[in-house]
Protein backbone atom coordinates (compact mmCIF):
# COMPACT_ATOMS: atom_id res chain seq x y z
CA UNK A 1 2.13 -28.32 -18.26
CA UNK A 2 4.75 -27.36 -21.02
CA UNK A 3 8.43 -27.52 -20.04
CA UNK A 4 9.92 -23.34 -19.76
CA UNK A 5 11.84 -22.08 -22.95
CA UNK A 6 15.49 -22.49 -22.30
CA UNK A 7 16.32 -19.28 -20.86
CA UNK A 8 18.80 -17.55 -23.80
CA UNK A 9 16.83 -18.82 -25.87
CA UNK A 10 13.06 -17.38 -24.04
CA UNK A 11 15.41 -13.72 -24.08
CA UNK A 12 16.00 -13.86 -27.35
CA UNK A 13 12.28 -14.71 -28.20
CA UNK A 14 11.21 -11.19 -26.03
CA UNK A 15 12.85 -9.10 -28.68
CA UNK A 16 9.80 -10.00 -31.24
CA UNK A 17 7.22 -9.38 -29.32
CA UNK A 18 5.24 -6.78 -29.35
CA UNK A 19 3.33 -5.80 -25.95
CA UNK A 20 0.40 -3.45 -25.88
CA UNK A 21 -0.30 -1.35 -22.04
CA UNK A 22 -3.08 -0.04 -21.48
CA UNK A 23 -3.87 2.17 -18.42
CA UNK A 24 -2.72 5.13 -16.14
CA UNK A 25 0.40 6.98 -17.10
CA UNK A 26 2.00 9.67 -15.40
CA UNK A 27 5.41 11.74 -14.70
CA UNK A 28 7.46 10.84 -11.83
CA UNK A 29 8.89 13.87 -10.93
CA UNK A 30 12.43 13.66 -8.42
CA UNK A 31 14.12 16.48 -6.58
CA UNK A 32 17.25 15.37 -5.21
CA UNK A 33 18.75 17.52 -2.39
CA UNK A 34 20.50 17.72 1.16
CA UNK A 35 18.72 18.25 4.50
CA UNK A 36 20.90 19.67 7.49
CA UNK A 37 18.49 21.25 9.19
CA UNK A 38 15.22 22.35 10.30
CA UNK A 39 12.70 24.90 9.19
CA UNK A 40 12.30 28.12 11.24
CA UNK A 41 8.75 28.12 9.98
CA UNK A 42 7.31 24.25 10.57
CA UNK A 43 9.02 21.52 11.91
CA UNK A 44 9.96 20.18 9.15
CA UNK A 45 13.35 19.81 7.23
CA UNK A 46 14.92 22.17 4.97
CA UNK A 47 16.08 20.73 1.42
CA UNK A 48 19.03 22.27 -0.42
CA UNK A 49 18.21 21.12 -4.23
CA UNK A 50 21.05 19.54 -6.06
CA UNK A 51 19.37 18.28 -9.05
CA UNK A 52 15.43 17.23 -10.78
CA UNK A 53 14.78 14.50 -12.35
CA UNK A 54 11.85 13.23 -14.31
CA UNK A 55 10.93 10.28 -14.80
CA UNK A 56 7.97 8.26 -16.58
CA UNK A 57 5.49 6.16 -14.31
CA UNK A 58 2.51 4.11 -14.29
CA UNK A 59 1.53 2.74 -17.46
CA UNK A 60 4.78 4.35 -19.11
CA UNK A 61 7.37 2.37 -16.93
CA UNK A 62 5.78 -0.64 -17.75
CA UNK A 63 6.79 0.35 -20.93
CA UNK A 64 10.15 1.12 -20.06
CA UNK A 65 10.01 -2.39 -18.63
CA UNK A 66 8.71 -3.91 -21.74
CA UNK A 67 11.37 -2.06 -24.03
CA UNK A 68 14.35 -2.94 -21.19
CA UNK A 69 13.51 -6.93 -21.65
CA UNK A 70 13.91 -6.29 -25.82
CA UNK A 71 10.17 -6.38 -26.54
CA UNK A 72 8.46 -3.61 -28.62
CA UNK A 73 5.80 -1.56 -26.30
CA UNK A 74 2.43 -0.08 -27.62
CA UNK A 75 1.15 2.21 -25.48
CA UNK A 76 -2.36 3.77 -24.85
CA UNK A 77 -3.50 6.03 -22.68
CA UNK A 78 -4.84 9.81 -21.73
CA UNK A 79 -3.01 12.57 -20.74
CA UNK A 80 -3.65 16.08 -20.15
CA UNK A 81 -3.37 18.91 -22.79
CA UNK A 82 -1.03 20.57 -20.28
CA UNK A 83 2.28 20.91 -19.11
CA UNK A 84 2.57 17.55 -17.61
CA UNK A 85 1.13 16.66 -20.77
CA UNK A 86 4.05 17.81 -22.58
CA UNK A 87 6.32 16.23 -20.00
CA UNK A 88 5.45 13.20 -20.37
CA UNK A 89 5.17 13.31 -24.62
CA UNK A 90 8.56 14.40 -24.16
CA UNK A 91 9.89 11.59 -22.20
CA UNK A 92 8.48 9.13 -24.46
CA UNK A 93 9.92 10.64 -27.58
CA UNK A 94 13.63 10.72 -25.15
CA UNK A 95 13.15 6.66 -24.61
CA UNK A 96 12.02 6.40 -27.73
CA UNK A 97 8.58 5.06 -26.95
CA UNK A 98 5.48 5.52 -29.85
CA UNK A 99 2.87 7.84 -28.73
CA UNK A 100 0.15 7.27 -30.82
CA UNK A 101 -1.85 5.40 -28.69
CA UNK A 102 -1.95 8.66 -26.44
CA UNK A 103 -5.01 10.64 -26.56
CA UNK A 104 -4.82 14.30 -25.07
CA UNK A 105 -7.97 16.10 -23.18
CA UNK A 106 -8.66 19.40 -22.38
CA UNK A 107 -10.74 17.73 -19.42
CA UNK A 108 -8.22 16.32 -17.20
CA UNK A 109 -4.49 16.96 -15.95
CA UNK A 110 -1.64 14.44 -16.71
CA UNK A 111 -1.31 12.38 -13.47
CA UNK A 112 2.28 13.94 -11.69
CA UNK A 113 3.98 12.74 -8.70
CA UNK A 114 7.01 14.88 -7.15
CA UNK A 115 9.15 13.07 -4.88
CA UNK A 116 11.35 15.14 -2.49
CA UNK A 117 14.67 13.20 -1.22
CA UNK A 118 17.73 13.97 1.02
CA UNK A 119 20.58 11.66 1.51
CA UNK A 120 18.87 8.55 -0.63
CA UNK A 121 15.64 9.10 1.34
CA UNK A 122 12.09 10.32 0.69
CA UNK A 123 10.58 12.91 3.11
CA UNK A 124 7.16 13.73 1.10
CA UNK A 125 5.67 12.88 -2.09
CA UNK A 126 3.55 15.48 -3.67
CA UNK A 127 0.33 14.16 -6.14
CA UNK A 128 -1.39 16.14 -9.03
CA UNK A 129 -3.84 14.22 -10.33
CA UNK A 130 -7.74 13.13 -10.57
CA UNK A 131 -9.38 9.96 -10.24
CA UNK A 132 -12.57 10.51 -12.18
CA UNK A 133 -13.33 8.03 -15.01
CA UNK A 134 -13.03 9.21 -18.88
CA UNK A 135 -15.46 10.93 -20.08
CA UNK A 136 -17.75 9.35 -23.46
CA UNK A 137 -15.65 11.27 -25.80
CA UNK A 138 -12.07 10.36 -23.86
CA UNK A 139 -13.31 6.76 -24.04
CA UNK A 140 -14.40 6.38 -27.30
CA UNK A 141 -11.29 7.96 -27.85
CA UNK A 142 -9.26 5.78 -26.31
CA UNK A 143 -11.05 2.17 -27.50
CA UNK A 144 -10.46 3.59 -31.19
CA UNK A 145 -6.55 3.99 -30.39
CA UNK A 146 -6.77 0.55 -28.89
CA UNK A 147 -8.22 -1.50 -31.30
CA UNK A 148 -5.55 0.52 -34.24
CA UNK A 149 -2.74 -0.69 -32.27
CA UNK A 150 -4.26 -4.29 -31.03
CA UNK A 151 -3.69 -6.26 -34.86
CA UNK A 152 0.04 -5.63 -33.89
CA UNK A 153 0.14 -6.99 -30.44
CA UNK A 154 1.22 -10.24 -29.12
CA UNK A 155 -0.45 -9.75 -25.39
CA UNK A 156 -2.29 -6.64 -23.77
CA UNK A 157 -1.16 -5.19 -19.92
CA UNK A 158 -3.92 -3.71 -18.07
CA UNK A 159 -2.13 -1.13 -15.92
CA UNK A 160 -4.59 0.39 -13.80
CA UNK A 161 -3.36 2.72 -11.07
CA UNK A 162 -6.77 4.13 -10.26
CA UNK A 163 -6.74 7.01 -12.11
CA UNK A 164 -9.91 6.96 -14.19
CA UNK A 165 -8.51 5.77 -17.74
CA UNK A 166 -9.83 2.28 -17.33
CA UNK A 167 -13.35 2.37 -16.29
CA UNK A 168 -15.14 -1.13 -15.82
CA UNK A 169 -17.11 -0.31 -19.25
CA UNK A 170 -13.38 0.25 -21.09
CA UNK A 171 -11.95 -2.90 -19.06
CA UNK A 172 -15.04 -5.13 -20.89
CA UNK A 173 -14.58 -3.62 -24.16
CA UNK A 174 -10.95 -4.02 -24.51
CA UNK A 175 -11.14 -7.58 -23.29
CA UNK A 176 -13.75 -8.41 -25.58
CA UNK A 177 -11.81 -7.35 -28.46
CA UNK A 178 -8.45 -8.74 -27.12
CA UNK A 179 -10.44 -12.22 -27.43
CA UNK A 180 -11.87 -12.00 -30.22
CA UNK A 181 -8.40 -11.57 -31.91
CA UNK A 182 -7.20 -14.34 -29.64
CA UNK A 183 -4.59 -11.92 -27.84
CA UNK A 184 -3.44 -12.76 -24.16
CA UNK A 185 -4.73 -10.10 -21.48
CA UNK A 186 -2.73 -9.92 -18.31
CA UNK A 187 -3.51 -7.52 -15.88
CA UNK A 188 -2.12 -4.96 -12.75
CA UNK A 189 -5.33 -4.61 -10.93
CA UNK A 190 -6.01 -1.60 -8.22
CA UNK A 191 -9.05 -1.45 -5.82
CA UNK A 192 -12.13 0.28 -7.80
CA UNK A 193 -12.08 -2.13 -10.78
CA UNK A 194 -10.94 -5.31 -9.04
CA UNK A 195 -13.65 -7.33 -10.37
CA UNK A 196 -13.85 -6.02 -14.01
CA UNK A 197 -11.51 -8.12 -15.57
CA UNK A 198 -13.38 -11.36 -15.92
CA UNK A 199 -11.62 -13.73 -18.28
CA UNK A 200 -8.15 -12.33 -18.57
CA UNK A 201 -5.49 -14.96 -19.21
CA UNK A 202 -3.42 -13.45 -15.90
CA UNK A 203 -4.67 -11.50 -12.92
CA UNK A 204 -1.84 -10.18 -10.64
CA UNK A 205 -2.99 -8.77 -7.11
CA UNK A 206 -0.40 -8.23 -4.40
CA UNK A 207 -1.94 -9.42 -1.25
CA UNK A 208 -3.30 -6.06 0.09
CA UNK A 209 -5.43 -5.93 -3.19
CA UNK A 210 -6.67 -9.40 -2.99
CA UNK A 211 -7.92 -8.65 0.56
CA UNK A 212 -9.63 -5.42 -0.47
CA UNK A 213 -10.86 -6.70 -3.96
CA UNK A 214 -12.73 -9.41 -2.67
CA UNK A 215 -13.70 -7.63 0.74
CA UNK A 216 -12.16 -10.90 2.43
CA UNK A 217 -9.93 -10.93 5.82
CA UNK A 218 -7.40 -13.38 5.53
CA UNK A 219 -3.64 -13.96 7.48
CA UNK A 220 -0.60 -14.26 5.04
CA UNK A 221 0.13 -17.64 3.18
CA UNK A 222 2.60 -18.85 5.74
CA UNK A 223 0.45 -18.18 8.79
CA UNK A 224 -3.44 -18.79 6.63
CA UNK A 225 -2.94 -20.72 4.17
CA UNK A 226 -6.05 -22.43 3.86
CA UNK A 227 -7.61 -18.49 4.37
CA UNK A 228 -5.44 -17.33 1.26
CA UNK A 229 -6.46 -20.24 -0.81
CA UNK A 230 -9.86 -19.89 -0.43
CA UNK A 231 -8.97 -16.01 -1.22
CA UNK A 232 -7.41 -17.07 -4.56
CA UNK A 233 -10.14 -19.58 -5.26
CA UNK A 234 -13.16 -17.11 -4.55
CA UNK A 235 -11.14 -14.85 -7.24
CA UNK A 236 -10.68 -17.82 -9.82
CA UNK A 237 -14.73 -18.34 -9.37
CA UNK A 238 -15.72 -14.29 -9.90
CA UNK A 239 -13.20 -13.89 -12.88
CA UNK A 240 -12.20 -17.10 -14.71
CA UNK A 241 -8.78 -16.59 -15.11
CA UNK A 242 -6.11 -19.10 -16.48
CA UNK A 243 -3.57 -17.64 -14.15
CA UNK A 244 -3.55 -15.84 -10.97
CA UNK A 245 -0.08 -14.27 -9.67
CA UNK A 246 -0.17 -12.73 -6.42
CA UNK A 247 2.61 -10.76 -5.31
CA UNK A 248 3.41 -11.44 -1.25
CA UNK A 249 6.08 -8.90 -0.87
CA UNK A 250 8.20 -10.15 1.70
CA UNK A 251 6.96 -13.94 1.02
CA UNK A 252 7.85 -14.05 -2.37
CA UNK A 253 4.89 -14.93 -4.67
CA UNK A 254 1.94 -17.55 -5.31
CA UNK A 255 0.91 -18.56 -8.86
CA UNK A 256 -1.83 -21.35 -9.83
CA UNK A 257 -3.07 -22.02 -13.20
CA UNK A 258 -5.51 -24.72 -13.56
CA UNK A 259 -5.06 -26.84 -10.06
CA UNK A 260 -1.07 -26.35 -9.83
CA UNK A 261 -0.60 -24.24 -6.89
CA UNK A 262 3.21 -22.89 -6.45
CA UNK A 263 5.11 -20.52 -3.79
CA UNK A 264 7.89 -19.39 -4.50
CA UNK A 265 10.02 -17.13 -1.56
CA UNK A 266 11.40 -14.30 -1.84
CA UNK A 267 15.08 -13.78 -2.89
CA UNK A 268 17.08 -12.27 0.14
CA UNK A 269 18.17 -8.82 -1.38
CA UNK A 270 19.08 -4.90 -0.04
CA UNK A 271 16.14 -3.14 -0.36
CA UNK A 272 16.40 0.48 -1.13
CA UNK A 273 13.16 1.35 -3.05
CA UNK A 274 10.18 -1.07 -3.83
CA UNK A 275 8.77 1.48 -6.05
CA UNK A 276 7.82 0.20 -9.74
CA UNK A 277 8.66 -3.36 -8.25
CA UNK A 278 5.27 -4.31 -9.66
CA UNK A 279 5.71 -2.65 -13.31
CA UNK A 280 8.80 -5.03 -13.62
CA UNK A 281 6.55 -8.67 -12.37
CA UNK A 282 3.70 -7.57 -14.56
CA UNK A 283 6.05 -6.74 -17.50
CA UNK A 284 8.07 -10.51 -17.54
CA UNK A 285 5.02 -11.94 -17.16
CA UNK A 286 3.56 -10.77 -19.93
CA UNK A 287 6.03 -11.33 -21.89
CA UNK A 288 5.99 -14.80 -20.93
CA UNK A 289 2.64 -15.45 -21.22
CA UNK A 290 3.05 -14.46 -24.41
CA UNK A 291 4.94 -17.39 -25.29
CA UNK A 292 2.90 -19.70 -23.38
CA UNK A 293 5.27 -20.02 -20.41
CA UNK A 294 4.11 -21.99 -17.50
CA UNK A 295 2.75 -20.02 -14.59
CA UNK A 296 5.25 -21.60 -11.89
CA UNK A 297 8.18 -20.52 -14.03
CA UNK A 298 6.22 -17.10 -15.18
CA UNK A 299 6.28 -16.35 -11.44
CA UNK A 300 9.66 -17.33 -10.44
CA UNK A 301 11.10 -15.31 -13.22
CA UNK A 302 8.46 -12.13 -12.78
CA UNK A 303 9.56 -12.68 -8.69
CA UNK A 304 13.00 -12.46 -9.55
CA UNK A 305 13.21 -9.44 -11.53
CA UNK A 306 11.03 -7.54 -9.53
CA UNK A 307 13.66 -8.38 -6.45
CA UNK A 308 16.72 -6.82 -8.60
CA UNK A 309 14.62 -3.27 -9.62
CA UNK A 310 14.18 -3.07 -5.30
CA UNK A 311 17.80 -3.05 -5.16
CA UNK A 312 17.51 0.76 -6.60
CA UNK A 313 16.05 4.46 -5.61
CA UNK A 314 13.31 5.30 -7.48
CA UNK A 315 10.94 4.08 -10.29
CA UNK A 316 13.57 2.34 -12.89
CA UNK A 317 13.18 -0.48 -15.34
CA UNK A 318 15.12 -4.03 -15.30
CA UNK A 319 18.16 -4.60 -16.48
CA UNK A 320 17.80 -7.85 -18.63
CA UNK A 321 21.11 -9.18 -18.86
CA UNK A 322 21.43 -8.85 -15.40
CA UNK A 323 17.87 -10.52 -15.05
CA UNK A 324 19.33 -13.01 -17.89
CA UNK A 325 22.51 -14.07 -15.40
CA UNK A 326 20.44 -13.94 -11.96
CA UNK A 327 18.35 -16.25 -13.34
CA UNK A 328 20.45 -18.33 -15.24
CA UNK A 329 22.26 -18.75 -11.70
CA UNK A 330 19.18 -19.20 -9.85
CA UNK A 331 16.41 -20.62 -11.52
């Protein structure tokens, strides 16, 4: 295996690439508030609203993730023609993200999530949203923003949350034409497509969605580990791909490319909020795949920044030079 880019040197190298997600966006609404007592209606508590927040999700904080480490995003997607619709547009244009990989249907409603919090804390989360899969003429759609926006990336995120943008027929197509150019594919996998993504360069599963992928029961690494290797390997015989990264929450993370197997533990840290943890691994690793990092070091960087974004509330992106000093300390 290649020795890792220097690390200044690997940071600097993120600010030319340019990173092209693919997948589910969606708003992540906030409403911030206090809670002293109880309904007179339901059991439930009363929130006093303070202030709202909005906030981009899915697809579009990998995104913010990308543009946070210096690398230019590409993103492509469907959204609603509707108000979330116009939400969301507008956040993009306020982070200054492109939108014209976003196609807009009359069909379907822009994916929105509204989380209600007192005193740091989430009581409910409300969803708006389908989970059908694009229709022919949302699809077609889509593949033709893809392949105007592919010449100009360096490595292509699969970000699928589910949500019926990335059917298994759009998975093949944009894979096939990610090869053919020679681009890197690295993906976020959820349950329903699990098995579409056969010869992607990385495959990242947490464990939950290896289990359920591959309709396996299997203990975690440090009480199975022969179970979870045989997990990984039955993946690396259905999909063929370079590099699998599995995410083990409180164990840290697993990488093997080729027959080099690696754990790495978790970094002891506060948790508040393990929301968009996953945006931030899948977003360094991309990045570093597109510079042909090794996996061991892929994962021990993607590991560590996805520790530091737990540290805070809500869906935000990394902070690089604060990923560039924890790392330069730690790795």
């Amino acid at each position: 295996m290649p020795a890792p880019t220097p690390l200044a040197t690997l940071f600097q190298q993120f600010d030319k690439l340019h990173v092209l997600i693919v997948g589910d966006v969606m708003v992540d609404a906030y409403v911030w508030g206090r809670a002293s007592r109880l309904s007179p209606e339901a059991p439930v508590p009363v929130v006093n609203v303070e202030r709202n927040e909005q906030r981009l999700g899915g697809a579009a904080n990998v995104a913010l993730n990308v543009q946070a480490l210096g690398a230019t995003p590409l993103l492509c997607s469907v959204v609603g023609d509707d108000q979330g619709g116009d939400q969301l547009l507008g956040l993009l244009h306020t982070h200054h993200l492109p939108a014209d990989g976003i196609v807009r249907s009359a069909h379907r409603p822009t994916t929105f999530k509204q989380r209600i919090l007192a005193h740091g804390q989430q009581l409910v989360r409300i969803d708006s949203e389908v989970e059908t899969n694009l229709n022919t003429e949302e699809a077609t759609q889509l593949l033709s923003a893809f392949d105007d926006l592919l010449p100009r990336a360096d490595v292509v995120i699969f970000e699928d949350y589910d949500k019926g943008v990335l059917s298994e027929a759009v998975i093949n197509q944009c894979i096939a034409r990610a090869r053919e150019r020679g681009v890197p594919t690295v993906v976020d996998p959820k349950k329903k497509n699990f098995l579409a993504y056969q010869h992607c360069t990385l495959f990242k599963p947490n464990l939950k969605e290896l289990r359920e992928g591959l309709k396996l029961e299997f203990g975690t690494p440090d009480a199975d580990r022969s179970g979870f290797e045989a997990a990984v390997a039955r993946l690396r015989e259905v999909l063929s791909p370079e590099i699998v990264l599995v995410t083990l929450s409180e164990y840290g993370v697993f990488a093997q490319q080729r027959n080099e197997k690696t754990y790495i533990p978790a970094h002891l840290r506060t948790i508040s909020d393990v929301s968009g943890a996953g945006d931030t691994v899948i977003s360094i690793a991309a990045c570093c795949v597109a510079l042909g990092q090794p996996a061991a070091f892929t994962a021990a960087l993607a590991n560590l920044g996805g520790g530091l974004v737990c540290e805070q509330v809500g869906v935000v992106p990394i902070e690089k030079q604060r990923l560039l000093q924890e790392a330069t300390n730690l790795l």
